[in-house]
Protein backbone atom coordinates (compact mmCIF):
# COMPACT_ATOMS: atom_id res chain seq x y z
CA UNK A 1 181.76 118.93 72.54
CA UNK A 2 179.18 119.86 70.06
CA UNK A 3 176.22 117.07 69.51
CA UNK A 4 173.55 117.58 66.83
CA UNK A 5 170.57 115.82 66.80
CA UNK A 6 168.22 115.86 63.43
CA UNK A 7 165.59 114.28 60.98
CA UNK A 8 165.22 114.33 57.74
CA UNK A 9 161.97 113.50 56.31
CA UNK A 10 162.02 112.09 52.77
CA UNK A 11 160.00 111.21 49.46
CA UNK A 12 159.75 107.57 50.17
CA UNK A 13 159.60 106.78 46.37
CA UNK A 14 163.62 107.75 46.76
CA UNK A 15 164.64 106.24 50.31
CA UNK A 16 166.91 103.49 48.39
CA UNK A 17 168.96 106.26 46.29
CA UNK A 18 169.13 108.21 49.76
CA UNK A 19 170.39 105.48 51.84
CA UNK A 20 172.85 105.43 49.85
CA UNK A 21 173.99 108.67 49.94
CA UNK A 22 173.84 108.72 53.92
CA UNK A 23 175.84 105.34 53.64
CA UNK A 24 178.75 107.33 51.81
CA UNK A 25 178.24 110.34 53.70
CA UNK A 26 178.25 108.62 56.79
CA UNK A 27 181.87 106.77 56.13
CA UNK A 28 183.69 109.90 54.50
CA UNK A 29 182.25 112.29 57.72
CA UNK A 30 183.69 109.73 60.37
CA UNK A 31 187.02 110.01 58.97
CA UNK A 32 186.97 113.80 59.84
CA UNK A 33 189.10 115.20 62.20
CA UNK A 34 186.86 116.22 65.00
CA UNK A 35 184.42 114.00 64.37
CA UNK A 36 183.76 111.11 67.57
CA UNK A 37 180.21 110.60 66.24
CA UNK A 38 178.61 110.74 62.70
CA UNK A 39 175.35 108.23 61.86
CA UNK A 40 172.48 108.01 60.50
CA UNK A 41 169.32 105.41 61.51
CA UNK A 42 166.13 104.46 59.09
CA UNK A 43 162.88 104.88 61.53
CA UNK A 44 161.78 101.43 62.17
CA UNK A 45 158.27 102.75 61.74
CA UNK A 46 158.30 105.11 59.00
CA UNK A 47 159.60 104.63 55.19
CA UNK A 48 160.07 108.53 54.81
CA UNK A 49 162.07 109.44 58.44
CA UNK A 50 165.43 109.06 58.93
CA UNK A 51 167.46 109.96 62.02
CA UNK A 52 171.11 111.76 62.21
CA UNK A 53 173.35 112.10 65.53
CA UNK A 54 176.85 113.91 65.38
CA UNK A 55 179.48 114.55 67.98
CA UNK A 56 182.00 116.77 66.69
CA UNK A 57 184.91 118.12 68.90
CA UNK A 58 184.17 121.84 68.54
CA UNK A 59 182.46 124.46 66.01
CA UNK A 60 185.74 124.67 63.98
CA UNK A 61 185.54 121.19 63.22
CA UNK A 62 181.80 121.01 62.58
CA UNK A 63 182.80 124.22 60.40
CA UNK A 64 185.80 122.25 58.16
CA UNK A 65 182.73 119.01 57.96
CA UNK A 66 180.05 121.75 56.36
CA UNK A 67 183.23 122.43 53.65
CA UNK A 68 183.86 119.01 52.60
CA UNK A 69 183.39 117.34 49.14
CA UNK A 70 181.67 114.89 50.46
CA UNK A 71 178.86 117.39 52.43
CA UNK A 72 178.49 118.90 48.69
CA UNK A 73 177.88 115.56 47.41
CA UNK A 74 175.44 114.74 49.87
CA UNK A 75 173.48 118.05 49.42
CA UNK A 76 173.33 117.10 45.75
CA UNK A 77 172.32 113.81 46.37
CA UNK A 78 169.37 114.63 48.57
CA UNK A 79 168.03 117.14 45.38
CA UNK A 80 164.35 117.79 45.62
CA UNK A 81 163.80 114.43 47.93
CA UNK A 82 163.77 116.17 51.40
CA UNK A 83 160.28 117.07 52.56
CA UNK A 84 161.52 118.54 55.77
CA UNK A 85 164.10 118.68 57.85
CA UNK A 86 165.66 119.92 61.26
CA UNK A 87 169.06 119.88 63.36
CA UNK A 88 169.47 121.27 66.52
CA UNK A 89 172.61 121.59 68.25
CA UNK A 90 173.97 120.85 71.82
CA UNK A 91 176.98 121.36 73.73
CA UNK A 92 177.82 118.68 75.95
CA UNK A 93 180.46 118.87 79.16
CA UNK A 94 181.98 115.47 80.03
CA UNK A 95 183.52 112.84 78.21
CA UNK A 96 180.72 111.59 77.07
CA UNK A 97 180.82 108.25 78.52
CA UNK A 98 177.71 107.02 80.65
């Protein structure tokens, strides 16, 4: 299993239109096949910082999610808003119960 782990700093002014985005992209992603994990949190402390987790089944199907309409639409979405951001990916053994 394949987790990723990222943050996505933002230009507060357009967190609204954003959530938004992540809100569709977010639904449309955890209907993928492969996908057992797919969100994204708001940082309770910060207006511009928002948190993504994924747990995708293997590199194929993290491959078919980087091809989707919906990825395009969320790239498009973000536009010029992003300030930085990073993703760093795991592989996990287990079955990823605790």
């Amino acid at each position: 299993m394949l987790v990723i782990y990222g943050e996505i700093t933002i230009d507060p002014a357009a967190r609204d239109q954003l959530i938004a985005a992540a809100v569709a992209m977010q639904k449309a992603s955890q209907t993928e096949a492969g996908c057992h994990r797919y969100v994204f949190a708001a940082d309770l402390e910060r207006d511009d910082l928002f948190h993504v987790s994924e747990h995708w089944e293997s590199q194929a199907a993290l491959d078919a999610h980087f091809a989707t309409p919906h990825m395009a639409a969320f790239q498009a979405a973000l536009g010029g808003n992003v300030k930085r951001s990073t993703l760093k990916k795991y592989e996990a053994s287990g079955d990823g119960t605790f």
